[in-house]
Protein backbone atom coordinates (compact mmCIF):
# COMPACT_ATOMS: atom_id res chain seq x y z
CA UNK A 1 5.46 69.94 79.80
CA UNK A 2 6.64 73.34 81.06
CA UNK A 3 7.23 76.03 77.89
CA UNK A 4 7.74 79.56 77.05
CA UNK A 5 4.91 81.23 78.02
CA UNK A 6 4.85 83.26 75.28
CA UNK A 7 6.45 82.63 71.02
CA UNK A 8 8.74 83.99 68.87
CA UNK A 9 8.52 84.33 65.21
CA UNK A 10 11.65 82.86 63.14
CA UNK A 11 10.95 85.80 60.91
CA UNK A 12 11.85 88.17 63.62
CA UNK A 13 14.84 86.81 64.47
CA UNK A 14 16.16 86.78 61.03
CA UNK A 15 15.25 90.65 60.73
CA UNK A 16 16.67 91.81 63.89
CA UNK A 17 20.18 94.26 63.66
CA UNK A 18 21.97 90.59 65.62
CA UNK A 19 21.34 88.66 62.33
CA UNK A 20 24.76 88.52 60.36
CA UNK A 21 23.82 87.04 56.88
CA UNK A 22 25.88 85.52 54.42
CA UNK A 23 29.26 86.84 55.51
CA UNK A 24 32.37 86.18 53.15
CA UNK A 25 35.06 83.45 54.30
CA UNK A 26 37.33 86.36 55.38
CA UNK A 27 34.61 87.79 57.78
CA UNK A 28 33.67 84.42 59.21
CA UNK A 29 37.39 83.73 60.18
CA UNK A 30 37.45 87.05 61.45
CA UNK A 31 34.01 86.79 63.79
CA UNK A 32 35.57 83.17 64.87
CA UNK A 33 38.74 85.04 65.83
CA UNK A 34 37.35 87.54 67.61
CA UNK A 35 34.68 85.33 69.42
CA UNK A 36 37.33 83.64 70.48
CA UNK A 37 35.73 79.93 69.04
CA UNK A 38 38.63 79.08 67.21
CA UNK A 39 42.40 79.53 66.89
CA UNK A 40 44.80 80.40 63.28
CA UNK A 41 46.58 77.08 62.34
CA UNK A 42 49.94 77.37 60.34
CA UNK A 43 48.54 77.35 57.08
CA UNK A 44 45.71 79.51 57.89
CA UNK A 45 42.66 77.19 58.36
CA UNK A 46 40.66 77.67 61.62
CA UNK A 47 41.12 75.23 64.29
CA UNK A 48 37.85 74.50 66.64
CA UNK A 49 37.17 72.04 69.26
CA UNK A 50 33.64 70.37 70.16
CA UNK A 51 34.05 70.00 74.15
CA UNK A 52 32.87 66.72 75.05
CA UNK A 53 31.02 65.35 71.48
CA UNK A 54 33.59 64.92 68.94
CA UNK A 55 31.21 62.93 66.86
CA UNK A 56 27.60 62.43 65.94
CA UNK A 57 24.92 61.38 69.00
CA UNK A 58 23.07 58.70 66.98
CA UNK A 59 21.22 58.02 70.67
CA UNK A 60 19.46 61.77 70.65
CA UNK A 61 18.93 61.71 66.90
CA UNK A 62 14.40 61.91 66.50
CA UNK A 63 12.25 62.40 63.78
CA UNK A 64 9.05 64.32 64.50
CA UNK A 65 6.45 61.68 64.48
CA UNK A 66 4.13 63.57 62.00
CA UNK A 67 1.04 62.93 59.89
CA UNK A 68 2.82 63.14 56.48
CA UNK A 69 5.40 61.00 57.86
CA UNK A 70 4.21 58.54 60.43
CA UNK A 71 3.88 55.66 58.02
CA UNK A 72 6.56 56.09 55.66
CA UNK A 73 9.30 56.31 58.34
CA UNK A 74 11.77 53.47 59.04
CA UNK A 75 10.95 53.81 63.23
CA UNK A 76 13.25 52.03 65.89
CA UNK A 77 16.69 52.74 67.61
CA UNK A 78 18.20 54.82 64.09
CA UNK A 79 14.76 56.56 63.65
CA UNK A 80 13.53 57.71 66.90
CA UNK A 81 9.71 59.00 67.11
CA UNK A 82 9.41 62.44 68.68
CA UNK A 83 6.07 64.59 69.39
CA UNK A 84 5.17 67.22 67.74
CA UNK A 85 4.60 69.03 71.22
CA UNK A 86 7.90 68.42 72.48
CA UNK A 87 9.51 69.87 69.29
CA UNK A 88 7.26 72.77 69.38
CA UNK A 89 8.21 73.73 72.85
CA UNK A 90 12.24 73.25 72.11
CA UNK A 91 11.95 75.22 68.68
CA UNK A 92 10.76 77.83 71.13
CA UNK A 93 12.95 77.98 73.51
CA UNK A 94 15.83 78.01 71.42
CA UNK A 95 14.61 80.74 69.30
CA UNK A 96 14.27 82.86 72.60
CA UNK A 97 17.48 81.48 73.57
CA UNK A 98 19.18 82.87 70.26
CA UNK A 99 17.25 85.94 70.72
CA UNK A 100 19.17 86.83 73.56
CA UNK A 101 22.73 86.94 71.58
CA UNK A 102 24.69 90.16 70.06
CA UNK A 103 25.20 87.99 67.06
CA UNK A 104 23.93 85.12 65.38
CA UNK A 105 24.47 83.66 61.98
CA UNK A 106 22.83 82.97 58.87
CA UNK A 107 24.34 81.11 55.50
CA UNK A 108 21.87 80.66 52.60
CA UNK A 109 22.69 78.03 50.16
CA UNK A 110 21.47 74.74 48.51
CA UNK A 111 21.86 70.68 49.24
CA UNK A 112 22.29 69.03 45.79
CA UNK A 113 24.17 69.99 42.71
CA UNK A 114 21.56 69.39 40.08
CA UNK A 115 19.66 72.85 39.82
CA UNK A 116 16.45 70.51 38.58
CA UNK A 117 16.54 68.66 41.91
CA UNK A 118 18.57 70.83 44.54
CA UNK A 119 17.30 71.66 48.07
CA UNK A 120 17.55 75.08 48.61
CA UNK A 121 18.57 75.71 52.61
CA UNK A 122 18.81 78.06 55.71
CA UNK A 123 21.25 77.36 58.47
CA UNK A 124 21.36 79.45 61.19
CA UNK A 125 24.20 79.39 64.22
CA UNK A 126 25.07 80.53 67.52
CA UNK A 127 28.72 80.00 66.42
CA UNK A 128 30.65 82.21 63.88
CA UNK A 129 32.62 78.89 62.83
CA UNK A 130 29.55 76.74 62.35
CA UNK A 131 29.04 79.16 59.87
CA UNK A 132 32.02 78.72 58.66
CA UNK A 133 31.82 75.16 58.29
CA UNK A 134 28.10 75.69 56.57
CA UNK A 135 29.60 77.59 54.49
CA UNK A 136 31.97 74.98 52.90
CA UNK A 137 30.40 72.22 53.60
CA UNK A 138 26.82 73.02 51.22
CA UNK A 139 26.68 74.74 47.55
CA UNK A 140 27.83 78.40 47.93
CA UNK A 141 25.07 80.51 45.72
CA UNK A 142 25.31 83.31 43.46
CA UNK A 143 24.37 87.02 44.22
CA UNK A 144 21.40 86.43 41.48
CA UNK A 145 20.26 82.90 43.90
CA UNK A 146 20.79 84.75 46.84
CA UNK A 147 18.16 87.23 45.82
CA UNK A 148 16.06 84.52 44.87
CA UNK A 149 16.50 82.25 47.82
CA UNK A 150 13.15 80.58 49.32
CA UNK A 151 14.57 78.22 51.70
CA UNK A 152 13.10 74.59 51.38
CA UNK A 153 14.31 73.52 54.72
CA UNK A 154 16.10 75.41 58.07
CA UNK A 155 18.87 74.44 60.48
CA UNK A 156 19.14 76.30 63.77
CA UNK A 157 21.89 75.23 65.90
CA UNK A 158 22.30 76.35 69.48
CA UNK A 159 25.67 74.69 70.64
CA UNK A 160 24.95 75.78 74.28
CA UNK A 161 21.18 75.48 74.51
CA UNK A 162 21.07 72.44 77.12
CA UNK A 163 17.57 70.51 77.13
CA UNK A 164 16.45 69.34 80.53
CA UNK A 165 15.39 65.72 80.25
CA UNK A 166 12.62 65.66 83.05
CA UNK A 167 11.02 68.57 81.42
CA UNK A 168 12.07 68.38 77.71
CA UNK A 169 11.18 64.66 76.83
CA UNK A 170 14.54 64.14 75.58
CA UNK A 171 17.32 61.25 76.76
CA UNK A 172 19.73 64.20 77.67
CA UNK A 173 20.98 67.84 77.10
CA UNK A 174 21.51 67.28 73.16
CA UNK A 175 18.71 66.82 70.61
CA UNK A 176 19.19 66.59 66.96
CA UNK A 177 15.67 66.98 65.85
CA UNK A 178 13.95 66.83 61.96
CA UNK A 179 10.46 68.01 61.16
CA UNK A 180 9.53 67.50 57.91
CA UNK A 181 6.31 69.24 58.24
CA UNK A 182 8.20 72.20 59.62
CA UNK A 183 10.72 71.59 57.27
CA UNK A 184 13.34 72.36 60.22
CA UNK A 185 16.26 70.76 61.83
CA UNK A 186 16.56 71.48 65.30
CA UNK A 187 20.45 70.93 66.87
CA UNK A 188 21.14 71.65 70.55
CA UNK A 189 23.94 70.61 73.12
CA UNK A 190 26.44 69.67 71.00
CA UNK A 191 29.05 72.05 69.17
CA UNK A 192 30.08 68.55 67.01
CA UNK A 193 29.86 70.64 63.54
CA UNK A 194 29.00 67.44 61.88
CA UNK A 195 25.58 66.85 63.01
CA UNK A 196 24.71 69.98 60.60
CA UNK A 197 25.76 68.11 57.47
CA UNK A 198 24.80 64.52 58.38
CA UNK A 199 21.06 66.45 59.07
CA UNK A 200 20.79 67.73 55.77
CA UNK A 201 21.67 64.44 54.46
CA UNK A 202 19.25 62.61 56.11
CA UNK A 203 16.49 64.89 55.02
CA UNK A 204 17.62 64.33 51.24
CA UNK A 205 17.34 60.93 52.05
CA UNK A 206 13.82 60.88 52.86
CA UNK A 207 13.23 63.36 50.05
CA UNK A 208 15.06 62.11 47.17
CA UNK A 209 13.60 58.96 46.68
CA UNK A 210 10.13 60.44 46.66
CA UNK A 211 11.11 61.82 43.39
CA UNK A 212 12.36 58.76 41.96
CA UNK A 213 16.32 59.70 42.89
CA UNK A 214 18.52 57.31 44.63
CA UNK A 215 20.23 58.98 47.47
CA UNK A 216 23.64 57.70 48.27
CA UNK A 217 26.42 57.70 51.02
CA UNK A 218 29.61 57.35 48.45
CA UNK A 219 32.25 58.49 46.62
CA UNK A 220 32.12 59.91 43.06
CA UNK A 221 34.32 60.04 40.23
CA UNK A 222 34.37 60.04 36.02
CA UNK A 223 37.20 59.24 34.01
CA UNK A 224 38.60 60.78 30.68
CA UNK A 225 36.13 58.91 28.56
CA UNK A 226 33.23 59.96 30.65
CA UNK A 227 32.61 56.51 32.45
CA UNK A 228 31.42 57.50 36.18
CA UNK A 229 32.25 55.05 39.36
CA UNK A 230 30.46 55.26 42.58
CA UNK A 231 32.73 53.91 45.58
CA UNK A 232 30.58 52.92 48.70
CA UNK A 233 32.43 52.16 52.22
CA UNK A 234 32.52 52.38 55.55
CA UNK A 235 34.68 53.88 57.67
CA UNK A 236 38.31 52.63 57.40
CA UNK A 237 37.66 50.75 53.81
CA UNK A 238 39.17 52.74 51.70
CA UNK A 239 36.55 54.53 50.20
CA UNK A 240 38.47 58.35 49.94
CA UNK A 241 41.90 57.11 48.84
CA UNK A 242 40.63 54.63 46.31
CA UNK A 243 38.34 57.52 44.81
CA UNK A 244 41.09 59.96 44.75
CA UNK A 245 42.58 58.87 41.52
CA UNK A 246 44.90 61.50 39.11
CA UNK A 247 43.86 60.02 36.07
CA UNK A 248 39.77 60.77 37.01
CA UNK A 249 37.83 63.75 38.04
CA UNK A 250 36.69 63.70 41.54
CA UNK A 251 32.74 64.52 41.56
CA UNK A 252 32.29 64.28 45.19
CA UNK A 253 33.58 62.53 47.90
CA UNK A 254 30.22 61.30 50.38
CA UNK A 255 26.73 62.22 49.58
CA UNK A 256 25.48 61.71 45.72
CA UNK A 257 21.99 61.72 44.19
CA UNK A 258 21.20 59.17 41.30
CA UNK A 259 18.46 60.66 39.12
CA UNK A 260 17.36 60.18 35.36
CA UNK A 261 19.80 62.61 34.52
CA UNK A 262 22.57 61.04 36.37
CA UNK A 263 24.96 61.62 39.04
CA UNK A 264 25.18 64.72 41.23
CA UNK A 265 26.81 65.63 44.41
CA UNK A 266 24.79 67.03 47.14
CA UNK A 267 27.06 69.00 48.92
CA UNK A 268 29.92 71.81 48.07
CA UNK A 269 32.87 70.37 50.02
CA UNK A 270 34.50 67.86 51.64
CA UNK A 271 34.74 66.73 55.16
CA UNK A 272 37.52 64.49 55.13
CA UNK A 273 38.79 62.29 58.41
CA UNK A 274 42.91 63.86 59.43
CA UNK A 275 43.92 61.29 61.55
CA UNK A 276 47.48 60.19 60.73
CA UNK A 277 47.00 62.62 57.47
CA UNK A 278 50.26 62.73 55.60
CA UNK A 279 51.22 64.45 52.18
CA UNK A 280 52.42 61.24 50.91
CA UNK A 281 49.23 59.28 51.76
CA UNK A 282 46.51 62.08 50.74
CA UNK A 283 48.59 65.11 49.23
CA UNK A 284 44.82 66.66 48.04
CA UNK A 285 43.47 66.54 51.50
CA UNK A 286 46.44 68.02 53.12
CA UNK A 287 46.79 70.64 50.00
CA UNK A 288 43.08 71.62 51.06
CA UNK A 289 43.58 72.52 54.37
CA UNK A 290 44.05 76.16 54.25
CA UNK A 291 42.68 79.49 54.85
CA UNK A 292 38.68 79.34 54.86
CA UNK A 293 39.35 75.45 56.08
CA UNK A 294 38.07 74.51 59.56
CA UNK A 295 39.58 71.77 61.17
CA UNK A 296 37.85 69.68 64.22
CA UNK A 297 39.75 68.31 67.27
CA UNK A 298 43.27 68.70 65.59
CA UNK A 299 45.81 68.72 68.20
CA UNK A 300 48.24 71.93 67.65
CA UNK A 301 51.48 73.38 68.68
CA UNK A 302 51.15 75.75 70.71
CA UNK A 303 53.52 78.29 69.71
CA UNK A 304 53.61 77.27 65.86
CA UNK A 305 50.46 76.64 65.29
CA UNK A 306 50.96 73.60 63.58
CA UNK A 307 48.92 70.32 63.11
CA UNK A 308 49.64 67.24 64.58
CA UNK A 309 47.38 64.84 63.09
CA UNK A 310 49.33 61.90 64.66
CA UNK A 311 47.63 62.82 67.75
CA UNK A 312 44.31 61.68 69.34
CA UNK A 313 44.26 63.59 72.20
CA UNK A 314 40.64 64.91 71.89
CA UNK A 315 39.50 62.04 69.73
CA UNK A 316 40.59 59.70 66.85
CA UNK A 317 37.70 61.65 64.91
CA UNK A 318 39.75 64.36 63.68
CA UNK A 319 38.29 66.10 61.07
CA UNK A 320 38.75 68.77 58.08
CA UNK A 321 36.29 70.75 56.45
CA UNK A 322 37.12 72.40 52.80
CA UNK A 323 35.42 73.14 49.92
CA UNK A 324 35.75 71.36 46.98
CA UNK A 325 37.04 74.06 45.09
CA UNK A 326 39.95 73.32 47.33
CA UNK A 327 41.01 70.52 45.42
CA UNK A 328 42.17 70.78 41.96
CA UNK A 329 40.69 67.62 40.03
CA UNK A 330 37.18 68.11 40.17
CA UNK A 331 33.94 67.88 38.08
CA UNK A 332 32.10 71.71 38.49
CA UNK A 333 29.50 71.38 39.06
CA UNK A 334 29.49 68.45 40.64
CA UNK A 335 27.47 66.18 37.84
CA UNK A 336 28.15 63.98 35.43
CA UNK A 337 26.37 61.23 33.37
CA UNK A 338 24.98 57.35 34.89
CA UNK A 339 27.21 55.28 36.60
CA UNK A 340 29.23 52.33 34.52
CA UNK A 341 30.76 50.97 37.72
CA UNK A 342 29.53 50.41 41.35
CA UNK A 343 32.37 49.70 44.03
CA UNK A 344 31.26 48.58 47.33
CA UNK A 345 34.14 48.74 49.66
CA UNK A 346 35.04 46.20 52.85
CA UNK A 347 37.86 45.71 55.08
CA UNK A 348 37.54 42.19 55.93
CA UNK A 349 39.58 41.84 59.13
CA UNK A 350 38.53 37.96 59.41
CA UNK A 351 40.60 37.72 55.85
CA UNK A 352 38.42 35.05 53.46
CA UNK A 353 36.38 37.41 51.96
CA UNK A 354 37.65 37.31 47.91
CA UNK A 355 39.95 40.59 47.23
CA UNK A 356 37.61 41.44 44.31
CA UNK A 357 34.22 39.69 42.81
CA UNK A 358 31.87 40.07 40.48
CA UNK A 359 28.42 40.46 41.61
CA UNK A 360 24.85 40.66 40.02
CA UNK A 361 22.24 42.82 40.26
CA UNK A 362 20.78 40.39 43.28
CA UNK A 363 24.18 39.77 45.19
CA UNK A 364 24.88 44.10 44.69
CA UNK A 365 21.26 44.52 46.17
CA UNK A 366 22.35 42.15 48.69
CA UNK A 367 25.73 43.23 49.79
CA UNK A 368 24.21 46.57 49.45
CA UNK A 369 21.67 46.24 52.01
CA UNK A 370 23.83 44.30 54.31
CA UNK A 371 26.52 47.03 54.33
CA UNK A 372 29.41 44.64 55.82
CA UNK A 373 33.03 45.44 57.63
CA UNK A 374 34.86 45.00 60.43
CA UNK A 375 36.10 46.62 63.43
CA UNK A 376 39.83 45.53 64.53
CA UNK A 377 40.64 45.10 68.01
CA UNK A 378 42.02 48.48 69.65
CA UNK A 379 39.57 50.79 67.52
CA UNK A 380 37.36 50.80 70.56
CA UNK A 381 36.97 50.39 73.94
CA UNK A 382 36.32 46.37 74.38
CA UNK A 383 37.20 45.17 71.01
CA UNK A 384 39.89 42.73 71.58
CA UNK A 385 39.51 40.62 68.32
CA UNK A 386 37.87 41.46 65.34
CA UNK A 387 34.30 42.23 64.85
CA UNK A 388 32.05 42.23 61.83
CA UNK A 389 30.01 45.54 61.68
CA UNK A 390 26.87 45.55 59.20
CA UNK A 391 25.33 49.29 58.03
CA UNK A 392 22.47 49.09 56.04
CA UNK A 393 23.14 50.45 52.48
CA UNK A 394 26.64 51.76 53.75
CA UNK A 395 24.83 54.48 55.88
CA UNK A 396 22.33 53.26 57.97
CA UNK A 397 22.33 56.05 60.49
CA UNK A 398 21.38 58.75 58.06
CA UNK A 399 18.75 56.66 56.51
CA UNK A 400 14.93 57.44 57.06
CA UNK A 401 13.14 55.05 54.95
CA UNK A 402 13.37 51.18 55.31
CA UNK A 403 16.35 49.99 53.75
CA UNK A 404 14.80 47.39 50.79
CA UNK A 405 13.21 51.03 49.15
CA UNK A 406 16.85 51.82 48.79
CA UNK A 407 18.06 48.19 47.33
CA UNK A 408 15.24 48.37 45.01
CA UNK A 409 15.58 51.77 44.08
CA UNK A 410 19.63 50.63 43.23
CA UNK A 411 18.30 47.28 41.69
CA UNK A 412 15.80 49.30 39.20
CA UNK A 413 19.17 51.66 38.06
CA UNK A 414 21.46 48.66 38.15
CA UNK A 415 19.09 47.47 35.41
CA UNK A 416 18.36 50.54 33.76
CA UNK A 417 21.97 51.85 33.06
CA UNK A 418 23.59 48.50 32.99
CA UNK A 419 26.06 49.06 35.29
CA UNK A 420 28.58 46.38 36.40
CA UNK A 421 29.30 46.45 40.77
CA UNK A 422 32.38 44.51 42.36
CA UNK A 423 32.61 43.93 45.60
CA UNK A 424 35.89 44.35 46.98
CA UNK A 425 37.66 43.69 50.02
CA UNK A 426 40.55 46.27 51.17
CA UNK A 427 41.38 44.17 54.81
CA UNK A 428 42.88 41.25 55.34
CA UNK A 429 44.62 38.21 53.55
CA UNK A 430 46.52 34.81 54.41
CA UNK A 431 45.05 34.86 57.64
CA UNK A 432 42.75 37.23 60.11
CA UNK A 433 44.03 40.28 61.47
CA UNK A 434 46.86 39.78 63.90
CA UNK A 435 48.08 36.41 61.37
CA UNK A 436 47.50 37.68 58.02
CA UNK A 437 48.51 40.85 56.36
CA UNK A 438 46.54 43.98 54.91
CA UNK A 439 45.77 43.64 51.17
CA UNK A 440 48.63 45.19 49.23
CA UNK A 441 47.49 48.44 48.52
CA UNK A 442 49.31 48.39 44.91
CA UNK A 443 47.02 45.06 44.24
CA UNK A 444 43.38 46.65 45.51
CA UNK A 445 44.33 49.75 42.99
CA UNK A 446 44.95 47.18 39.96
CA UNK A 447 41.89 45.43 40.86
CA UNK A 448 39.92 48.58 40.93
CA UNK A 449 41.73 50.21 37.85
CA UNK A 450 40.79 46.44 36.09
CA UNK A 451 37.16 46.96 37.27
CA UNK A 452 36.54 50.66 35.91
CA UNK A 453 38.35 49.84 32.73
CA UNK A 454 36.33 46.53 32.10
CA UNK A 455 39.72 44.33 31.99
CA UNK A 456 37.34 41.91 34.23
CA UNK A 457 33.75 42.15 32.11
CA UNK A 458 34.96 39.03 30.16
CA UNK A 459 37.77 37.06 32.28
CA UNK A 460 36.73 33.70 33.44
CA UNK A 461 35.66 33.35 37.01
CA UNK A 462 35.55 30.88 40.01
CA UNK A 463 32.39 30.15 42.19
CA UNK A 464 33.40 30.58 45.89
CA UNK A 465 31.32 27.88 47.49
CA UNK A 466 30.79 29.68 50.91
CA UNK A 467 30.00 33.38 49.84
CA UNK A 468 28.48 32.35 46.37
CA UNK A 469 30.36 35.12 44.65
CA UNK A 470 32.04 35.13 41.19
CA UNK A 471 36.16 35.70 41.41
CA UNK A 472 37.92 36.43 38.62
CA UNK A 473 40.56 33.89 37.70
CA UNK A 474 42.40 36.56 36.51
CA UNK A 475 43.23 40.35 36.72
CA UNK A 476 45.97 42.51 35.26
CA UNK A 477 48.68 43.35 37.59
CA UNK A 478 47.67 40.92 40.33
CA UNK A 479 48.88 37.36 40.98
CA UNK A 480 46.12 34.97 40.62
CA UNK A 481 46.61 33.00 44.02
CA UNK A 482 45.83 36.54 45.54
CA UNK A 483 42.54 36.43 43.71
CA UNK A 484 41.25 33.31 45.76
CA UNK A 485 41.76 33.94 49.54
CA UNK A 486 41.82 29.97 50.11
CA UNK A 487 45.05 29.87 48.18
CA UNK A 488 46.82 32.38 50.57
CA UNK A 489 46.12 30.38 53.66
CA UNK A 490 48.60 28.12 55.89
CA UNK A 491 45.61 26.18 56.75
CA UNK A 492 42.75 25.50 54.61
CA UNK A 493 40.72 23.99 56.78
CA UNK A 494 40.83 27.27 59.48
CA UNK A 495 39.83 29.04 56.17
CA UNK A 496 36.97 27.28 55.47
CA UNK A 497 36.10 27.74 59.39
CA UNK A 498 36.56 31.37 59.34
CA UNK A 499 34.60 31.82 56.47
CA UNK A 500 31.33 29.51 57.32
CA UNK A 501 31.55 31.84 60.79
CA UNK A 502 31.35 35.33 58.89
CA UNK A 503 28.57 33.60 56.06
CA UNK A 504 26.07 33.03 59.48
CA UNK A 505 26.94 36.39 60.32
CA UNK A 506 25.58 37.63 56.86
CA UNK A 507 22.68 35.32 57.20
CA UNK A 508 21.94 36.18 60.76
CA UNK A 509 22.15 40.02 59.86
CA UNK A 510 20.18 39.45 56.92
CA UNK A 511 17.14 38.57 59.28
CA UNK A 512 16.46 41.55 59.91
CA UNK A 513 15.20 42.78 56.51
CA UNK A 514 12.35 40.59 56.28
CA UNK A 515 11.28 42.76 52.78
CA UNK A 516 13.67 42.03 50.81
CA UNK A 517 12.67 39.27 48.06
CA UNK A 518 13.60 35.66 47.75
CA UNK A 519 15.76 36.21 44.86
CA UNK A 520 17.85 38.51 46.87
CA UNK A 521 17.69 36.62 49.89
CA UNK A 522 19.52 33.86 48.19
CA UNK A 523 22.12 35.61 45.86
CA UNK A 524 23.61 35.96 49.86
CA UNK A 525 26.60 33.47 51.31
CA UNK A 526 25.43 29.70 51.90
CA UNK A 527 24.82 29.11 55.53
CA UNK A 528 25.90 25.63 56.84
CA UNK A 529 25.05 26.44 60.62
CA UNK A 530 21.61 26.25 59.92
């Protein structure tokens, strides 16, 4: 493998006169400006596009295959080995690479709320509004833990540092590289800002839970009495509007530790999806986009400068990046007490999932691992019906470790704290998508405000015979044929068809974890194609 002939220390870089380090918000919007990476939207937020990756590239994600690591690593197509050789030569080159710029940027802050188990980190960009985004996106320090700062673990990102293939071992010009010997993330090839934060969270993933902490993809939020609910979801379940409640405290809206102490939020912000945004659906979100807020992708007018977030010219992926200061009903800092609640989201396109059961500790640590929703038809290119989509523990591309540590790790707390988790299903009812109709949103918010004020902890329930779950006869605010998705069916036999399809599809999944116990195993749906 060709390299640099000769190195270059980190340490110089970060002491040359091109280092900028720690600038303010205002500077930052002023360096994007100036640079030219980014425009002035209406209400003062920065507007950047990401060229031709406006998302993540799970397919040049790799994990340095390292001593320390090598065995503990989940390997495959999520976790992709990489040499230490071929890092070493990349880290390199894209230190000389930066080396050649007027300017680069450094922000200094910390991944994790919780001062006891907090991650203090480096990031350092090519781009002024990476920086930016940095910036909002992780726990701002004080001028006291600025002076103190010992960085546990570096970005670098070098948007337009290409990687040749033939001679840099990698599948093409982008790389999104993690040494946890080096303790560095290396990004190159792609100016999607998002890579930086979902890097950070996959290192906390593999960290976390080596100290006993339960790392999380979820929402986070505590009521008036102090009870704390954890909302887990995919894409497109509802996990951010069902979180967003007036009557609770928002503690964070994606990445959460669960330690002895309790909750925390691992980052400083929010970086919430804009597509169709409105101020009736999501007045926070769309109250947060303002000055020191960088939006991704968003389509503008050209001579107002205002959003369209209807449009999807660049990408449906549009994207906002805020801190959480930005919103006004928040827990700061970003911690509160063990969880009384556990949510798991689904949007059920295929409509006979129950809107709302009960599950235990087994059935959450098997839901949990199987990490199930469904794509409609017209979200992608190909999809023409709907299609059941399974992400291990609600976040499988961020996850290093094999997925069972995580279920037992949840089990363990589930038992611990006593916490009650629901399983509830946001998609479709009285038929599949395209037949049916999307759950009433007014009914899912009952359901969950039942849930979270234990209206359900004592209600009689009803076995489903197919998905083995417990359905509350009845809920508050909620007519009880809703509650039993049989009942809202033309056909009951097309039901019962529909639903022994998507149990194989749990059970077929579910073959792939080949850890997880017996007990857990069999708290899943009842196959009859077997």
């Amino acid at each position: 493998m060709k390299s640099v002939e000769h190195t270059i220390d980190l340490n110089t870089l970060l002491n040359s006169d091109k280092l900028k380090n720690n600038l303010s918000v205002p500077q930052l919007v002023e360096k994007t400006l100036a640079r030219n990476e980014g425009v002035l939207t209406s209400t003062g937020a920065i507007r950047a596009t990401t060229g031709k990756y406006t998302g993540r590239s799970p397919e040049d994600k790799y994990i340095v295959e390292e001593e320390s690591t090598k065995d503990k690593i989940d390997w495959g197509t999520v976790n992709q080995p990489i040499s230490q050789d071929v890092f070493d030569s990349l880290y390199n080159k894209v230190l000389h690479y930066l080396n050649e710029k007027e300017e680069i940027f450094r922000f200094q802050g910390f991944a994790g709320a919780d001062k006891k188990y907090r991650l203090p980190i480096q990031v350092i960009n090519e781009y002024a509004w990476h920086n930016l985004f940095v910036h909002q996106l992780f726990i701002r320090p004080n001028e006291l833990e600025i002076q103190e700062h010992d960085p546990g673990f570096t970005v670098i990102s070098a948007p337009n540092f290409k990687a040749d293939p033939e001679i840099d071992g990698t599948k093409s010009e982008t790389f999104i590289m993690v040494s946890f010997e080096r303790k560095t993330v290396l990004i190159g090839g792609t100016e999607y800002a998002g890579e930086m934060k979902k890097s950070i969270f996959s290192v906390m993933n593999f960290m976390l839970p080596e100290r006993d902490i339960l790392s999380m993809h979820c929402s986070a939020n505590v009521g008036q009495e102090g009870d704390v609910a954890l909302f887990f979801g995919l894409s497109g379940t509802g996990k951010t509007t069902l979180s967003a409640d007036p009557n609770r405290r928002l503690i964070g809206d994606d990445e959460h530790g669960w330690s002895n102490n309790g909750v925390f939020n691992i980052e400083g912000g929010c970086y919430a999806k804009c597509i169709n945004l409105s101020y009736e659906k999501e007045p926070q979100i769309w109250d947060a986009i303002r000055f020191g807020s960088v939006l991704e992708n968003v389509i503008l007018d050209d001579e107002t400068r205002e959003a369209d977030y209807d449009a999807s010219d660049l990408t449906e992926n549009t994207r906002a990046a805020y801190p959480l200061q930005a919103i006004d009903n928040i827990v700061d800092p970003s911690i509160a007490g063990h969880p009384n609640t556990i949510i798991f989201l689904t949007a059920d396109a295929f409509g006979v999932l129950p809107p709302i059961s009960k599950l235990t500790k087994e059935q959450a640590m098997y839901h949990f691992i199987s990490g199930y929703t469904s794509k409609l038809a017209g979200t992608e290119r190909g999809i023409t019906e709907p299609q059941a989509t399974f992400s291990t523990c609600f976040g499988s591309p961020f996850l290093p470790l094999p997925a069972d540590r995580y279920a037992e790790m949840l089990g363990e707390k589930i038992d611990q704290y006593n916490a009650q988790v629901y399983l509830v299903n946001t998609g479709w009812t009285g038929g599949s998508y395209g037949e049916g109709q999307r759950m009433n949103l007014s009914y899912t918010r009952a359901m969950v405000r039942a849930a979270l004020e234990g209206d359900l902890n004592n209600v009689e329930t009803i076995t489903d015979p197919i998905f083995n779950l417990e359905i509350p006869a009845h809920c508050p605010g909620v007519p009880d044929e809703v509650l039993q998705p049989k009942k809202t069916w033309n056909d009951g036999d097309v039901y019962d068809q529909k639903a022994k399809d998507l149990a194989h599809k749990f059970n077929v999944n579910f073959k792939s974890f080949p850890g997880a116990s017996e007990a857990i195993r069999q708290a899943g749906p009842i196959d009859t194609e077997e």
